[in-house]
C-alpha atoms as a PDB file:
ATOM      1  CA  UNK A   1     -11.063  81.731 -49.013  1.00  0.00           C
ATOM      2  CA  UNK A   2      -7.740  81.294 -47.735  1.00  0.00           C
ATOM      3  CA  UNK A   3      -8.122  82.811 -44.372  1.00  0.00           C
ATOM      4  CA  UNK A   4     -11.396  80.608 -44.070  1.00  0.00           C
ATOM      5  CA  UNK A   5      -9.307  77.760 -44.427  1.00  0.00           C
ATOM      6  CA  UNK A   6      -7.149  78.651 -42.173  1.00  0.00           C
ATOM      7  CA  UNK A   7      -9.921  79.244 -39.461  1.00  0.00           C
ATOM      8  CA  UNK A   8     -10.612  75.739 -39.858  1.00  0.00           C
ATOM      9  CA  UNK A   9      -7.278  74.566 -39.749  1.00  0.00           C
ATOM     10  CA  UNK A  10      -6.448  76.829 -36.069  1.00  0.00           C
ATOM     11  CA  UNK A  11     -10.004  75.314 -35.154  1.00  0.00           C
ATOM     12  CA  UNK A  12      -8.426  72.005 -35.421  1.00  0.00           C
ATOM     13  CA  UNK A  13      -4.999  72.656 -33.517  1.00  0.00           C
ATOM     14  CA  UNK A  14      -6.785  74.486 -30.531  1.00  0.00           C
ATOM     15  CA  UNK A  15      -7.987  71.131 -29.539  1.00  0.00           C
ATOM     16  CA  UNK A  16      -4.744  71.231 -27.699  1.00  0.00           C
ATOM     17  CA  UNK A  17      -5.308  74.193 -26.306  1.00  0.00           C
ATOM     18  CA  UNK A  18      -6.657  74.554 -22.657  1.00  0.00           C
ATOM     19  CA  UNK A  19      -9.679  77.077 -21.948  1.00  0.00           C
ATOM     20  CA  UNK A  20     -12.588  77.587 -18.950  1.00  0.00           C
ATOM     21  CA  UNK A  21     -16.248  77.216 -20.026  1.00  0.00           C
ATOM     22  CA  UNK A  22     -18.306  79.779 -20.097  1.00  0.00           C
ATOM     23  CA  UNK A  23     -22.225  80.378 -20.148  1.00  0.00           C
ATOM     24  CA  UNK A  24     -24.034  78.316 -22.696  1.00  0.00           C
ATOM     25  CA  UNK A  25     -23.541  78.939 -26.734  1.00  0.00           C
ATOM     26  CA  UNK A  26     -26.734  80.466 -27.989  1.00  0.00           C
ATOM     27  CA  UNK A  27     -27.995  80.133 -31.514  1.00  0.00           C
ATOM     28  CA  UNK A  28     -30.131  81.879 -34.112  1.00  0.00           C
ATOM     29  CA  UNK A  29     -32.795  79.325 -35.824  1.00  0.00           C
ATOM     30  CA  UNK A  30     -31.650  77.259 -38.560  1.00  0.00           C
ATOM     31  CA  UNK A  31     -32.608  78.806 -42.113  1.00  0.00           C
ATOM     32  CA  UNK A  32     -32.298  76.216 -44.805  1.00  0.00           C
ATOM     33  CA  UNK A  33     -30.301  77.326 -48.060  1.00  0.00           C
ATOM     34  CA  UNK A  34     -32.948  78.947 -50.851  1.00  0.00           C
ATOM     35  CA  UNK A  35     -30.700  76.418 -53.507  1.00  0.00           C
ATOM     36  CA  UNK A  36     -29.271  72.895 -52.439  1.00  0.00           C
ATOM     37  CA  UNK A  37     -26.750  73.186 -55.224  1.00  0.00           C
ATOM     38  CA  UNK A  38     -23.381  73.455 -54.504  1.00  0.00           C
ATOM     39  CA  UNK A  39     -21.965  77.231 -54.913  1.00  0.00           C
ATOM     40  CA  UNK A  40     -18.797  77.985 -56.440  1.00  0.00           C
ATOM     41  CA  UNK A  41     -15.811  79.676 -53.873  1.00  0.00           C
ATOM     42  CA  UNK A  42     -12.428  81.629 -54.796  1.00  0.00           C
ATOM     43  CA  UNK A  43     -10.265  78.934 -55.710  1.00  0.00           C
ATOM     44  CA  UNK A  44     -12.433  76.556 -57.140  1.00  0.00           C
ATOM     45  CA  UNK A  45     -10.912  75.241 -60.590  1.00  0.00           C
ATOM     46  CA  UNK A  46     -13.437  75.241 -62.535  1.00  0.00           C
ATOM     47  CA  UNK A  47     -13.145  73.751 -65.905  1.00  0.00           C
ATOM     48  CA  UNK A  48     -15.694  74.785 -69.257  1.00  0.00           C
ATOM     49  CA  UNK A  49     -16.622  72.510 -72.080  1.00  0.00           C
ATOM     50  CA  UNK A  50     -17.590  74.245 -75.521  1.00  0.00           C
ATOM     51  CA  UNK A  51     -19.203  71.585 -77.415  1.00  0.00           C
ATOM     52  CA  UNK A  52     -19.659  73.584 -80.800  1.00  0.00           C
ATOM     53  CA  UNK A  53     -16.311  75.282 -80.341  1.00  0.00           C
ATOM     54  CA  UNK A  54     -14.254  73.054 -78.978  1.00  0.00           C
ATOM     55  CA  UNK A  55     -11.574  75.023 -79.318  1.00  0.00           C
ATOM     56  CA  UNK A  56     -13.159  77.487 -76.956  1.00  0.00           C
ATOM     57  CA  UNK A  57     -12.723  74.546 -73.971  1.00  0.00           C
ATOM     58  CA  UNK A  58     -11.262  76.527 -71.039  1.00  0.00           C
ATOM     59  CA  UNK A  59     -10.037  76.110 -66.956  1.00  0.00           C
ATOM     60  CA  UNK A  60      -9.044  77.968 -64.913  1.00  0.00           C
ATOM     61  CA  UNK A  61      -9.042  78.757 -60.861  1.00  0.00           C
ATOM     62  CA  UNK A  62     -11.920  81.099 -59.707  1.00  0.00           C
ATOM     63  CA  UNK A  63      -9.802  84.580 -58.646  1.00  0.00           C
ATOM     64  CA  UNK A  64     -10.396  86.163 -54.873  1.00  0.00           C
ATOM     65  CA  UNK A  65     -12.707  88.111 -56.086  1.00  0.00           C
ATOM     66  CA  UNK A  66     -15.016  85.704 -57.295  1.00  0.00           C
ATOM     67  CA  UNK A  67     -14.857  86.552 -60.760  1.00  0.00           C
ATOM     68  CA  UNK A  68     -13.913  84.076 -63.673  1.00  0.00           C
ATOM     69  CA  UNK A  69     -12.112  84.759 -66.931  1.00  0.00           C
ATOM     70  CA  UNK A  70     -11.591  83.159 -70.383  1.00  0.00           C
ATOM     71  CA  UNK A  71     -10.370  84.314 -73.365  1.00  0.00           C
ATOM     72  CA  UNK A  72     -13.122  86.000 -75.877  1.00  0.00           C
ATOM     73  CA  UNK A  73     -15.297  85.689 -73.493  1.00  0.00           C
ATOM     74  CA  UNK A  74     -13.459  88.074 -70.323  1.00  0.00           C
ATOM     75  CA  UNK A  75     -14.259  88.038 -66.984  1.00  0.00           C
ATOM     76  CA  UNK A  76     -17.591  86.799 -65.977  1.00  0.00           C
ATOM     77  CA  UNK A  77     -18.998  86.524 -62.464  1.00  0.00           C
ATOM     78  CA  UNK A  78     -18.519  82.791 -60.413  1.00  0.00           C
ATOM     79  CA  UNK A  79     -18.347  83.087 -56.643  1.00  0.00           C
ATOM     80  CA  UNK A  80     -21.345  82.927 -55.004  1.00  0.00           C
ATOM     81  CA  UNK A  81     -23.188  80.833 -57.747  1.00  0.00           C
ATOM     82  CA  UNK A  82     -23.782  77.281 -59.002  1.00  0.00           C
ATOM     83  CA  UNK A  83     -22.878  75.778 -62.107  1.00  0.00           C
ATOM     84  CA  UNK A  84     -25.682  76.520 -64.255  1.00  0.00           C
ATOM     85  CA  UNK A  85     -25.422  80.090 -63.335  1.00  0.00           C
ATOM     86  CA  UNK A  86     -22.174  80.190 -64.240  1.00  0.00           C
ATOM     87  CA  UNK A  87     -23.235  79.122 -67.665  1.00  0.00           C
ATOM     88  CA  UNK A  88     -25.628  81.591 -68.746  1.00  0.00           C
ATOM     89  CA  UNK A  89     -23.164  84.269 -67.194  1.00  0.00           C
ATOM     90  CA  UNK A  90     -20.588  82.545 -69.957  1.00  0.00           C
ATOM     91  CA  UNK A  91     -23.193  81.832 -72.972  1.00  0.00           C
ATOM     92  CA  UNK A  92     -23.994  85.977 -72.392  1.00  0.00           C
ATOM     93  CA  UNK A  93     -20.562  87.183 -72.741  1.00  0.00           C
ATOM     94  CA  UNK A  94     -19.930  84.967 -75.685  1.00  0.00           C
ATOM     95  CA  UNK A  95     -22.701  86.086 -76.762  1.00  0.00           C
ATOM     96  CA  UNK A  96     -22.511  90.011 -76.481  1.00  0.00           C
ATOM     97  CA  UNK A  97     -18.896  89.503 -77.546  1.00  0.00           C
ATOM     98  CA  UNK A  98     -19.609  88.593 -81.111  1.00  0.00           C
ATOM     99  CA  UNK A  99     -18.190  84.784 -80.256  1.00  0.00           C
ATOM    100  CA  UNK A 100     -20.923  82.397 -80.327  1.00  0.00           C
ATOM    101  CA  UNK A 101     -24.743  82.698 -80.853  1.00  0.00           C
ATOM    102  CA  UNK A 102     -25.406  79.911 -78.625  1.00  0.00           C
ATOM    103  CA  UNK A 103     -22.734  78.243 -76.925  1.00  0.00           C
ATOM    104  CA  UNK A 104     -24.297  75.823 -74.929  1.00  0.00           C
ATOM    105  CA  UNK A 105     -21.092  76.578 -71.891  1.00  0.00           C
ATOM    106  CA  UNK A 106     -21.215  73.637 -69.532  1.00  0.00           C
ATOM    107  CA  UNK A 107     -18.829  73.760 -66.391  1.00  0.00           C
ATOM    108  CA  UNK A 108     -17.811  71.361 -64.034  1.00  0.00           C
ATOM    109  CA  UNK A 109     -15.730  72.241 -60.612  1.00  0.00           C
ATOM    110  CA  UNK A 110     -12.379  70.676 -61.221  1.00  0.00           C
ATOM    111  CA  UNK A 111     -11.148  70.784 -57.617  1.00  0.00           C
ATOM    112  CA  UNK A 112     -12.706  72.418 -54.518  1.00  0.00           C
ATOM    113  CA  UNK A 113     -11.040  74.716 -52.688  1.00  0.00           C
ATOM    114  CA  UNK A 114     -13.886  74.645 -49.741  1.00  0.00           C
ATOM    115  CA  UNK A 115     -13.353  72.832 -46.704  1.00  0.00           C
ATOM    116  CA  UNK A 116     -15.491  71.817 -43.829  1.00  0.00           C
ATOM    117  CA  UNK A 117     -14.389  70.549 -40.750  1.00  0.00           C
ATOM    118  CA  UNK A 118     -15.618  67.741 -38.649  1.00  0.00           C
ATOM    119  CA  UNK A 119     -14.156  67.233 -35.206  1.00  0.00           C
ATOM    120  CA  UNK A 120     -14.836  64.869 -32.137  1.00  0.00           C
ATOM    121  CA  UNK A 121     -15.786  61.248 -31.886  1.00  0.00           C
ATOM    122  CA  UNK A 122     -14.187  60.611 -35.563  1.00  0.00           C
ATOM    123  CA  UNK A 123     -10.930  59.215 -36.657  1.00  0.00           C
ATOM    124  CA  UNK A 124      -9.553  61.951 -38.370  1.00  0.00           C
ATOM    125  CA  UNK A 125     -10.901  65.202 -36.974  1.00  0.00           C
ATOM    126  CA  UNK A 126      -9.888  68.250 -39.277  1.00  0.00           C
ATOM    127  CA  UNK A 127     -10.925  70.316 -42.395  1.00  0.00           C
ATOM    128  CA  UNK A 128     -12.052  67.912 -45.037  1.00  0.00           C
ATOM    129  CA  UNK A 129     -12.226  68.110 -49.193  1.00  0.00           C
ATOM    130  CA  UNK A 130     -15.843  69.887 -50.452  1.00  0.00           C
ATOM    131  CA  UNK A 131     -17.689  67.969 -52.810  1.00  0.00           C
ATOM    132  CA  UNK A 132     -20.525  68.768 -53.992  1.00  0.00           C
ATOM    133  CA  UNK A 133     -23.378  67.875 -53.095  1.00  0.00           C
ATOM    134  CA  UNK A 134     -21.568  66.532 -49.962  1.00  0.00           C
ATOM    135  CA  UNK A 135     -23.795  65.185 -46.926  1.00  0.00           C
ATOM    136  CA  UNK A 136     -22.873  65.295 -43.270  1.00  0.00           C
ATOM    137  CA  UNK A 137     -22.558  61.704 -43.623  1.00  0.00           C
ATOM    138  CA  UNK A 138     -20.429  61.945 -46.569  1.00  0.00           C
ATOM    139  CA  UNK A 139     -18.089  64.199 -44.699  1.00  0.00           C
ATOM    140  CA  UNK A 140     -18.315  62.300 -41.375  1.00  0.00           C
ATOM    141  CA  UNK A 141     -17.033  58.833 -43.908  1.00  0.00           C
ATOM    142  CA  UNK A 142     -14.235  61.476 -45.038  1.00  0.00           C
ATOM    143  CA  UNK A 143     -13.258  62.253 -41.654  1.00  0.00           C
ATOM    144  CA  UNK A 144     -12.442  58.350 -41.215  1.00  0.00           C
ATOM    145  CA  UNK A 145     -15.741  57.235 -40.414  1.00  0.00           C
ATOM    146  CA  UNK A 146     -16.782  57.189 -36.841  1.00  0.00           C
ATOM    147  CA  UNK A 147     -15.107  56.090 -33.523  1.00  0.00           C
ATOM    148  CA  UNK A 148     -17.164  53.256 -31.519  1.00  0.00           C
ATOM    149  CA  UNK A 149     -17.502  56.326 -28.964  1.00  0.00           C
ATOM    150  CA  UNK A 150     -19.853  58.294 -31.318  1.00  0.00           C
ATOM    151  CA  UNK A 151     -23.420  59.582 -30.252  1.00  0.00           C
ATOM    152  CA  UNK A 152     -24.674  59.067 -33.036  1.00  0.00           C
ATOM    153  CA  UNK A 153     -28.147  60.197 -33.106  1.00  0.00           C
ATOM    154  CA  UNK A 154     -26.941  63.951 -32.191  1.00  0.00           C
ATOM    155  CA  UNK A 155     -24.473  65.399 -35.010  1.00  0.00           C
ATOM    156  CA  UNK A 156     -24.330  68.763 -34.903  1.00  0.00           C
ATOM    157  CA  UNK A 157     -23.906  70.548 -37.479  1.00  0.00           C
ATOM    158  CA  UNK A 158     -23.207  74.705 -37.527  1.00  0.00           C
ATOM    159  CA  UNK A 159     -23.551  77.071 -39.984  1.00  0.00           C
ATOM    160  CA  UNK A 160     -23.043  81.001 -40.088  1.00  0.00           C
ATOM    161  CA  UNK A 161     -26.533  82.327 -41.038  1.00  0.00           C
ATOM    162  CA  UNK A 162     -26.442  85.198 -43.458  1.00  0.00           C
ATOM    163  CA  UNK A 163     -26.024  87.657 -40.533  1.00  0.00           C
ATOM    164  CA  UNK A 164     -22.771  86.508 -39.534  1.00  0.00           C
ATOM    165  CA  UNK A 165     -24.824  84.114 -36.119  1.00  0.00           C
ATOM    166  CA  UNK A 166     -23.827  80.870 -35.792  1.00  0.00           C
ATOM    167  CA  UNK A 167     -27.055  78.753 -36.225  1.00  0.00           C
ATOM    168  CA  UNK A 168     -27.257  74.638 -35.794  1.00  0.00           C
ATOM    169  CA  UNK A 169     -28.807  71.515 -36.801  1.00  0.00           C
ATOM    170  CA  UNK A 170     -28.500  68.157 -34.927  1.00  0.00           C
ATOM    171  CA  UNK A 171     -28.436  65.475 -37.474  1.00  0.00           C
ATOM    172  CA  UNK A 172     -29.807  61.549 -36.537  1.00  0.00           C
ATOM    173  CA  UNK A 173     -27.358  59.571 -38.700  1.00  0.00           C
ATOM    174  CA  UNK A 174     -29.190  56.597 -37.199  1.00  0.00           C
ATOM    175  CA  UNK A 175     -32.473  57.577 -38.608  1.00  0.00           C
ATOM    176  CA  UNK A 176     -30.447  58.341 -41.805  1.00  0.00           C
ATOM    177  CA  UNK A 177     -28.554  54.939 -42.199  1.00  0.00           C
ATOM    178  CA  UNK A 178     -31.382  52.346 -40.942  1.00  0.00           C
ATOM    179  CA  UNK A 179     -34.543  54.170 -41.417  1.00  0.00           C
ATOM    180  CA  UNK A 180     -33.733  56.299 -44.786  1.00  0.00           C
ATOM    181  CA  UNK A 181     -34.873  59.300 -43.499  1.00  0.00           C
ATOM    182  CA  UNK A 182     -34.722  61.718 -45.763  1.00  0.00           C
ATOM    183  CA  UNK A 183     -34.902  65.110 -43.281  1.00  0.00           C
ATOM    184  CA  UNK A 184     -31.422  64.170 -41.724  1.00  0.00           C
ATOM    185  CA  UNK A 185     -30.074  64.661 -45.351  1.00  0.00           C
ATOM    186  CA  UNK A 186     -28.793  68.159 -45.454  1.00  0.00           C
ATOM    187  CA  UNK A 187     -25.775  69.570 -48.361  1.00  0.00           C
ATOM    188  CA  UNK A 188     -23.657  71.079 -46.871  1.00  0.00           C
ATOM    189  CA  UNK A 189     -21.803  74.778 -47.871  1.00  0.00           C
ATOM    190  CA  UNK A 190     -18.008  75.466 -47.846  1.00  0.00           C
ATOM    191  CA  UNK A 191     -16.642  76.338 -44.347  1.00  0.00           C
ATOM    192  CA  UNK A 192     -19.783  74.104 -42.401  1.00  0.00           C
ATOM    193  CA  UNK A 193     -18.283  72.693 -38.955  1.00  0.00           C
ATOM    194  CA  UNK A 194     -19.588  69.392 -37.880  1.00  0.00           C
ATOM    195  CA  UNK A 195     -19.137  68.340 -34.564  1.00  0.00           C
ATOM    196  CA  UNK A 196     -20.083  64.164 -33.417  1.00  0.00           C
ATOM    197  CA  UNK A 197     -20.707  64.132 -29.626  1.00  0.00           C
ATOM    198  CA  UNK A 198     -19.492  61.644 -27.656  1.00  0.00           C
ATOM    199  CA  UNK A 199     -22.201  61.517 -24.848  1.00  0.00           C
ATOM    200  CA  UNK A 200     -23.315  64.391 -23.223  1.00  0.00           C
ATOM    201  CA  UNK A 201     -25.405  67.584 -24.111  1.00  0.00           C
ATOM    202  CA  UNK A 202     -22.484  69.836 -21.949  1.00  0.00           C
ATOM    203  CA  UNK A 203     -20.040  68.158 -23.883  1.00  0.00           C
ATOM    204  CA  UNK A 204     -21.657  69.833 -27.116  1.00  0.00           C
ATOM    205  CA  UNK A 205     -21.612  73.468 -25.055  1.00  0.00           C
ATOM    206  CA  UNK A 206     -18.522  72.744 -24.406  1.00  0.00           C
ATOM    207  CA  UNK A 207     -16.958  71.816 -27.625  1.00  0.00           C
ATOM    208  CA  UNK A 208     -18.442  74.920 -29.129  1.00  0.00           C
ATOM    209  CA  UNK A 209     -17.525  76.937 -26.260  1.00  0.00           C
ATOM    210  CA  UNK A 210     -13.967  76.069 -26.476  1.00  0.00           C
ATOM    211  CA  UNK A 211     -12.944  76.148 -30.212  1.00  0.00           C
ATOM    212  CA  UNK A 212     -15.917  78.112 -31.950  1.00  0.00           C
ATOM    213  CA  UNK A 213     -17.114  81.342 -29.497  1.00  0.00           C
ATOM    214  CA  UNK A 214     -13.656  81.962 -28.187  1.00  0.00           C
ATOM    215  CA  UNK A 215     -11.805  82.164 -31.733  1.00  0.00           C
ATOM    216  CA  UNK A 216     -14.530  84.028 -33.261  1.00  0.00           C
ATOM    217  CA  UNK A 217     -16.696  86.640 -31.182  1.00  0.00           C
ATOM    218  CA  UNK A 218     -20.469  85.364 -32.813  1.00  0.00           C
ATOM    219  CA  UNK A 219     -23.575  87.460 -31.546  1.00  0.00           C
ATOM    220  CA  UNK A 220     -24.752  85.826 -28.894  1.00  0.00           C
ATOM    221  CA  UNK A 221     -27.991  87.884 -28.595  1.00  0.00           C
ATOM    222  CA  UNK A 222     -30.583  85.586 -29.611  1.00  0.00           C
ATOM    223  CA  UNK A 223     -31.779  82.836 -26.809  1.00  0.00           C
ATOM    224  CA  UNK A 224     -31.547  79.293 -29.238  1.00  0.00           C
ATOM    225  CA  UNK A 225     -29.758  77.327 -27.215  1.00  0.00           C
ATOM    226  CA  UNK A 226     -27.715  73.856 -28.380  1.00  0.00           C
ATOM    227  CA  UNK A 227     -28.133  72.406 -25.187  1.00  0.00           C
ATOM    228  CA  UNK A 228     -32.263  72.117 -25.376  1.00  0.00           C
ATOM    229  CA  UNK A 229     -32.928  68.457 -24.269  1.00  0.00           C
ATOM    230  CA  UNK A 230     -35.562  68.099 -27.148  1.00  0.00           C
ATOM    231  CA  UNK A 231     -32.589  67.279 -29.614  1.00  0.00           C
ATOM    232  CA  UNK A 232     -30.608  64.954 -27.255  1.00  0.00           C
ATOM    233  CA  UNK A 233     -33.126  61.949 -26.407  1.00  0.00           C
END
């Protein structure tokens, strides 16, 4: 969790950094999370609420390894899984340990460790605070809202796809904010990177060139490119 931070925090400070453009990002297609509920990360504080056994009330930081412990009921399994999960993982334990027949365990995430970053035409480009259920928009309004300079019918947003590829989404906050539309809402996952364009579709290549391909060597084998002029009208 750490080092992904960190990655997100070097992301930001290369923006001083000079570099030469290469050949054109390429992405794999965009795969939509199986659950839009927000998924629990080493470090999360995550806090548990016993309402039969008060007493029982627990929290605690999730460990590196993803794993979650409270007295009587040990070390159950967090990373990786929402909040419900995490409370039949809990109400077994207690269970199996002899503790409570039916403890009704209902966690909350105290403080996130997750991050995303958002970076160009905002006033505060750099990692931002997870929340959950946290929308691009939500993040961009973290980031200091947007700069008069913003395209802002073509956010991108970028994701690692469960194979490791990077794999993006161009968001139309316009049809969002005046229109409602509810297909430019997507959650977003700790460690997303959100990048608002200022005009062009090479400046988009370009960003991602610079401070995403060079810093971390993604696949580049499959022929999706960002630049496709039927997301940039």
């Amino acid at each position: 969790m750490f080092r992904a931070t960190g990655f997100l925090v070097f992301l930001f400070l290369a923006a001083c950094a000079d570099s030469h453009y290469g050949k054109h990002v390429v992405f794999t297609a965009w795969v939509d999370t199986p659950s839009t509920a927000y998924r629990i990360v080493p470090g999360d504080d995550l806090s548990v609420i016993l309402p039969f056994n008060p007493e029982l009330n627990y929290e605690a930081p999730v460990a590196p390894d993803g794993g979650w412990t409270m007295p009587l009921a040990g070390t159950v399994r967090a990373g990786g899984l929402t909040v419900e999960q995490v409370n039949q993982n809990i109400d077994k334990a207690l269970l199996v340990n002899g503790i409570a027949a039916h403890a009704y365990a209902s966690a909350s995430v105290r403080s996130f460790a997750g991050r995303v970053f958002v970076g160009g035409q905002v006033k505060t480009p750099g990692p931002v605070a997870m929340q959950s259920e946290m929308d691009v928009l939500q993040a961009v309004s973290a980031a200091g809202g947007l700069l008069n300079t913003a395209r802002t019918r073509a956010i991108v947003l970028i994701r690692r796809a469960p194979d490791g590829r990077p794999m993006r989404r161009v968001i139309d906050l316009d049809a969002l904010t005046k229109n409602a539309d509810p297909q430019q809402v997507v959650l977003l996952q700790p460690f997303d990177t959100i990048f608002v364009p200022q005009s062009s579709i090479v400046e988009v290549d370009q960003w991602v060139e610079r401070y995403i391909t060079k810093i971390v060597p993604f696949n580049q084998s499959i022929n999706y490119n960002i630049g496709s002029g039927a997301f940039f009208k």
